[in-house]
Protein backbone atom coordinates (compact mmCIF):
# COMPACT_ATOMS: atom_id res chain seq x y z
CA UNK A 1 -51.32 72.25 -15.43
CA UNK A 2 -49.99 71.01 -12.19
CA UNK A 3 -46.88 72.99 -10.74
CA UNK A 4 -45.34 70.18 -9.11
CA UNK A 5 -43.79 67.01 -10.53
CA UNK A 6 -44.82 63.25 -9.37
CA UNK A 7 -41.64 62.97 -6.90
CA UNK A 8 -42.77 66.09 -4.79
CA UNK A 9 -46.98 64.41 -5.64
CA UNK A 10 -45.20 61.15 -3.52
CA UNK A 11 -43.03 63.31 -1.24
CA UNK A 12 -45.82 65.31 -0.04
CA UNK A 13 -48.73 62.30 0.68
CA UNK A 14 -46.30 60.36 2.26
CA UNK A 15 -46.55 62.43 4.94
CA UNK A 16 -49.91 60.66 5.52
CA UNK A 17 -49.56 57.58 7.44
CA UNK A 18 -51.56 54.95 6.31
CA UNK A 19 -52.49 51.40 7.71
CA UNK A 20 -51.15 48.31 6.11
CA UNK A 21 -53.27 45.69 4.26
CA UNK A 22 -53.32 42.59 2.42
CA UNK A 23 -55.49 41.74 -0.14
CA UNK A 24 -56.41 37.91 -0.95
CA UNK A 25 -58.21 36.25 -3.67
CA UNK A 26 -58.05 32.91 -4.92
CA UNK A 27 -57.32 32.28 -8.36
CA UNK A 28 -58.68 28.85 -9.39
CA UNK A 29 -57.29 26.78 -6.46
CA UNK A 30 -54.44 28.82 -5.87
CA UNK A 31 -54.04 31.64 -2.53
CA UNK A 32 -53.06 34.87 -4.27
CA UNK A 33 -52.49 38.48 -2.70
CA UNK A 34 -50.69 41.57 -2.45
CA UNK A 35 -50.07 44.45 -0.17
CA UNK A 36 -52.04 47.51 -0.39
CA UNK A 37 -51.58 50.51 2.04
CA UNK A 38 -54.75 52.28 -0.32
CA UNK A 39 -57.44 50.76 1.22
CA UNK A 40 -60.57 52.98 3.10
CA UNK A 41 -63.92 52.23 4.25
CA UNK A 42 -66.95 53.51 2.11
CA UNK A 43 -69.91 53.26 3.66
CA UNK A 44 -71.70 51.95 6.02
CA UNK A 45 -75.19 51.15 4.88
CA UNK A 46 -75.12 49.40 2.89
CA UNK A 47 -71.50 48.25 3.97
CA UNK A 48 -69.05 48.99 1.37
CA UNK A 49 -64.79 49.56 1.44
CA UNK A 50 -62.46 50.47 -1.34
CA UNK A 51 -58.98 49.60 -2.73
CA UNK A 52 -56.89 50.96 -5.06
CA UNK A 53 -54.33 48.70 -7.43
CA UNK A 54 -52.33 49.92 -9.70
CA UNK A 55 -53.65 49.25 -13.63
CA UNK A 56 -50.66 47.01 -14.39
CA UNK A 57 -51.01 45.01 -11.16
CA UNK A 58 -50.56 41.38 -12.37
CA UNK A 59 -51.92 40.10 -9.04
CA UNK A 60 -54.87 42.46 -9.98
CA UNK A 61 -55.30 41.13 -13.20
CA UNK A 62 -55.11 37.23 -11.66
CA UNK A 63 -57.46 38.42 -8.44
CA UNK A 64 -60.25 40.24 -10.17
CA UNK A 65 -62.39 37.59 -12.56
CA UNK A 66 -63.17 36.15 -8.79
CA UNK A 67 -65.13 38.97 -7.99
CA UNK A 68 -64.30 38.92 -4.48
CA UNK A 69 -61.42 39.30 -2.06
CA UNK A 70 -60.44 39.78 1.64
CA UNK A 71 -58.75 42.70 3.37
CA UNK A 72 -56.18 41.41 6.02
CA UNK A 73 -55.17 44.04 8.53
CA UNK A 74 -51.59 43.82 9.50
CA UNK A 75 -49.67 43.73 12.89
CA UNK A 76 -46.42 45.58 13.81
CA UNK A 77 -44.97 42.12 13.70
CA UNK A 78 -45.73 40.96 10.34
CA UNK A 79 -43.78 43.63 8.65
CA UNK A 80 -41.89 40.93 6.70
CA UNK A 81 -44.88 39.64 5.56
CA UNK A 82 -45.95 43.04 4.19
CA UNK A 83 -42.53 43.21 2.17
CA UNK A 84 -43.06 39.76 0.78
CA UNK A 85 -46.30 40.52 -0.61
CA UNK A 86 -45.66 43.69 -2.25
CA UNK A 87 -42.84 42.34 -4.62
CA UNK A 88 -43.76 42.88 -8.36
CA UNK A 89 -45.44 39.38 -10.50
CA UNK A 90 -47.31 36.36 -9.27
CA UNK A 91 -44.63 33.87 -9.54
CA UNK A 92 -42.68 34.40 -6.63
CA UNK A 93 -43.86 31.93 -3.39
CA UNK A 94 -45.30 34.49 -1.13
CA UNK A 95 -47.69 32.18 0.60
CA UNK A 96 -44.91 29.32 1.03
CA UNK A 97 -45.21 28.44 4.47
CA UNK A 98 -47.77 31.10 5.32
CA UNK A 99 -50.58 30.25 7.36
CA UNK A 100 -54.39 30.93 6.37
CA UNK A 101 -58.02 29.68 6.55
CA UNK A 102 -60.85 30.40 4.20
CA UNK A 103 -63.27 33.13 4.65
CA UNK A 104 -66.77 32.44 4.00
CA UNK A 105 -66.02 33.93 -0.15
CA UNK A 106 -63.11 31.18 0.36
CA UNK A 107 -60.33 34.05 0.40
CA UNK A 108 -57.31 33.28 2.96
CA UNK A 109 -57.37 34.97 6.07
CA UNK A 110 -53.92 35.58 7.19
CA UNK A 111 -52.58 34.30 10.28
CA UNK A 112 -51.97 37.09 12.74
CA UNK A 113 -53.92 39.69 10.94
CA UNK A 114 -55.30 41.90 13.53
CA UNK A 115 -58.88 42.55 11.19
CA UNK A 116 -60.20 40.83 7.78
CA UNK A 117 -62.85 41.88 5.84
CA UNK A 118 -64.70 39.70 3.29
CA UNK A 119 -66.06 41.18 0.12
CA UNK A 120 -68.38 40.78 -3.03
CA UNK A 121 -66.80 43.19 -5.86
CA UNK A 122 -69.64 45.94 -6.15
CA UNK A 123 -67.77 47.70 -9.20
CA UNK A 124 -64.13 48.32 -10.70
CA UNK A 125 -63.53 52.03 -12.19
CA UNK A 126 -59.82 53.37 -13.64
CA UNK A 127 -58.67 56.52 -12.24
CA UNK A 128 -55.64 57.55 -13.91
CA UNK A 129 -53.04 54.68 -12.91
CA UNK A 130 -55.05 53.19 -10.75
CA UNK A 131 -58.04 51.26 -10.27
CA UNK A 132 -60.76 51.44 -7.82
CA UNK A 133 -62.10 48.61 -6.45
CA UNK A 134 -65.46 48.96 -4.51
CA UNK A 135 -66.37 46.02 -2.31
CA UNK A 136 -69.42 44.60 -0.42
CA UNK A 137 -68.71 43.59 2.96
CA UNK A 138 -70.60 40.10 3.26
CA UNK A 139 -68.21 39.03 6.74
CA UNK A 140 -65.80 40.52 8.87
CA UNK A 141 -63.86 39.81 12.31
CA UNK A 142 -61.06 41.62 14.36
CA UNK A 143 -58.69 39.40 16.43
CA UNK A 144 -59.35 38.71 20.13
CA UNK A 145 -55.60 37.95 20.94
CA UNK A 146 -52.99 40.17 21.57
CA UNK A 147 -52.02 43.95 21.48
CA UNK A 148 -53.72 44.77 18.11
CA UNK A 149 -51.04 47.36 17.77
CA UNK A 150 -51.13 47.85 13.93
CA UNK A 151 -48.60 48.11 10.93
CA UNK A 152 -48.11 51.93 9.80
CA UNK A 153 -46.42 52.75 6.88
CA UNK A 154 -45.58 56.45 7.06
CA UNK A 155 -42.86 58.93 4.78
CA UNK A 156 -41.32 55.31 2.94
CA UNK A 157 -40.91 53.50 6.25
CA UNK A 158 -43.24 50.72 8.21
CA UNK A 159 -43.86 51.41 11.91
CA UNK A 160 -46.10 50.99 14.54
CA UNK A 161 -48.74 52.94 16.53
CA UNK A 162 -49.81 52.29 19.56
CA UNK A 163 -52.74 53.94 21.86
CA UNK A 164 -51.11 54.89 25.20
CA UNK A 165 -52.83 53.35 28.73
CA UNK A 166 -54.54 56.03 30.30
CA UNK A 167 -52.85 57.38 33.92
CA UNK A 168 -53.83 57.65 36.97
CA UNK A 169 -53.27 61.52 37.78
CA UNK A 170 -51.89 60.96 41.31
CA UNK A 171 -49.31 58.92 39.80
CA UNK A 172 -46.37 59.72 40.27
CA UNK A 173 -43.94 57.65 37.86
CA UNK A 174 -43.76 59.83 34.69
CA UNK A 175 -43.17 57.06 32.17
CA UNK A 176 -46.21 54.81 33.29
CA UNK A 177 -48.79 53.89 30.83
CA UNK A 178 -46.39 54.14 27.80
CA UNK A 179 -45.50 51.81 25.79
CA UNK A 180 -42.59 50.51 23.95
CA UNK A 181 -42.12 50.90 20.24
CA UNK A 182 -40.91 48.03 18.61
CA UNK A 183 -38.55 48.42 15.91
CA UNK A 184 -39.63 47.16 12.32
CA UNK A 185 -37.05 46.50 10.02
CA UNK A 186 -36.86 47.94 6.37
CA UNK A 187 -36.36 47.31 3.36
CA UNK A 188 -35.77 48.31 0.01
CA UNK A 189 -39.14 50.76 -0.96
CA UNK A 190 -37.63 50.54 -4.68
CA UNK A 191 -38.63 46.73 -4.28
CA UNK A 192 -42.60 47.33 -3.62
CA UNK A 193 -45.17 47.24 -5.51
CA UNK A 194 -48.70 48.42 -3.85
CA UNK A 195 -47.65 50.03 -0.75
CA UNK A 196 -47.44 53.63 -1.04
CA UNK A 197 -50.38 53.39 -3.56
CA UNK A 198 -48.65 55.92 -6.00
């Protein structure tokens, strides 16, 4: 028996950062998707990556009989976004006024997304309160705009991370080649649904 109890289990990985994704599907005609901070790459021949929903996920539950979806990799900026899409339910108007395009599986591609990856659903297996979702890769692209800075979420809070420029070493300014963090508002982690993926 474990000697710790689920708020020190959440405590303790938090301390992981993790990127920020979401995950699109269409459900009939309807753009549907949620945010998912669980989501890892598998393999790479053949190409497979994973995600991890909770069982009671209703977005799940509406995504899934598709059989395929599309991994959007957020930006630092589009922290909003990432709190709009992890609210609990379907019913709520998260893609109002959200721009997207269909991927070749027909799944929207977010605006802004720094990465997307189109999959097939290889195979769906429960582990505990979760589900794992393994997925084929059948098309994929990373943005050629921008800073690509990504969307962290780390200990119950979004931030960013960002690669410093490499320096010169017969410079002399002490500061040069860093860069400055933004700051990403927050908001209410009782709120979310996917994101810490516990």
């Amino acid at each position: 028996m474990a000697s710790f109890d689920t708020p020190t289990f959440r405590t303790v990985l938090g301390h992981f950062p993790t990127g920020v994704t979401i995950v699109t599907g269409m459900r009939d005609d309807v753009p549907i998707g949620f945010t998912i901070g669980s989501f890892t790459s598998v393999s790479l021949d053949p190409p497979f990556v994973g995600f991890l929903p909770q069982v009671d996920s209703e977005t799940w539950e509406a995504l899934a009989p598709a059989g395929r979806f599309c991994v959007n990799v957020l930006h630092h900026d589009q922290n909003e976004l990432c709190w709009r899409f992890a609210k609990l339910g379907l019913d709520d108007g998260r893609f109002d006024g959200v721009e997207w395009t269909p991927s070749a599986t027909g799944c929207p591609v977010l605006a802004g997304s720094i990465a997307w990856i189109d999959c097939e659903v290889e195979r769906v297996d429960e582990m505990g309160d979760h589900y794992f979702v393994l997925g084929r890769v059948v098309d994929l692209a990373n943005s050629t705009e921008g800073d690509h800075v990504p969307l962290v979420f780390f200990k119950g809070q979004l931030g960013a991370f960002f690669v410093p420029e490499p320096r010169e070493a017969e410079s002399a300014d002490p500061n040069a080649g860093e860069a400055d963090v933004p700051d990403v508002p927050q908001f209410d982690a009782d709120d979310i649904d996917e994101l810490d993926g516990a």
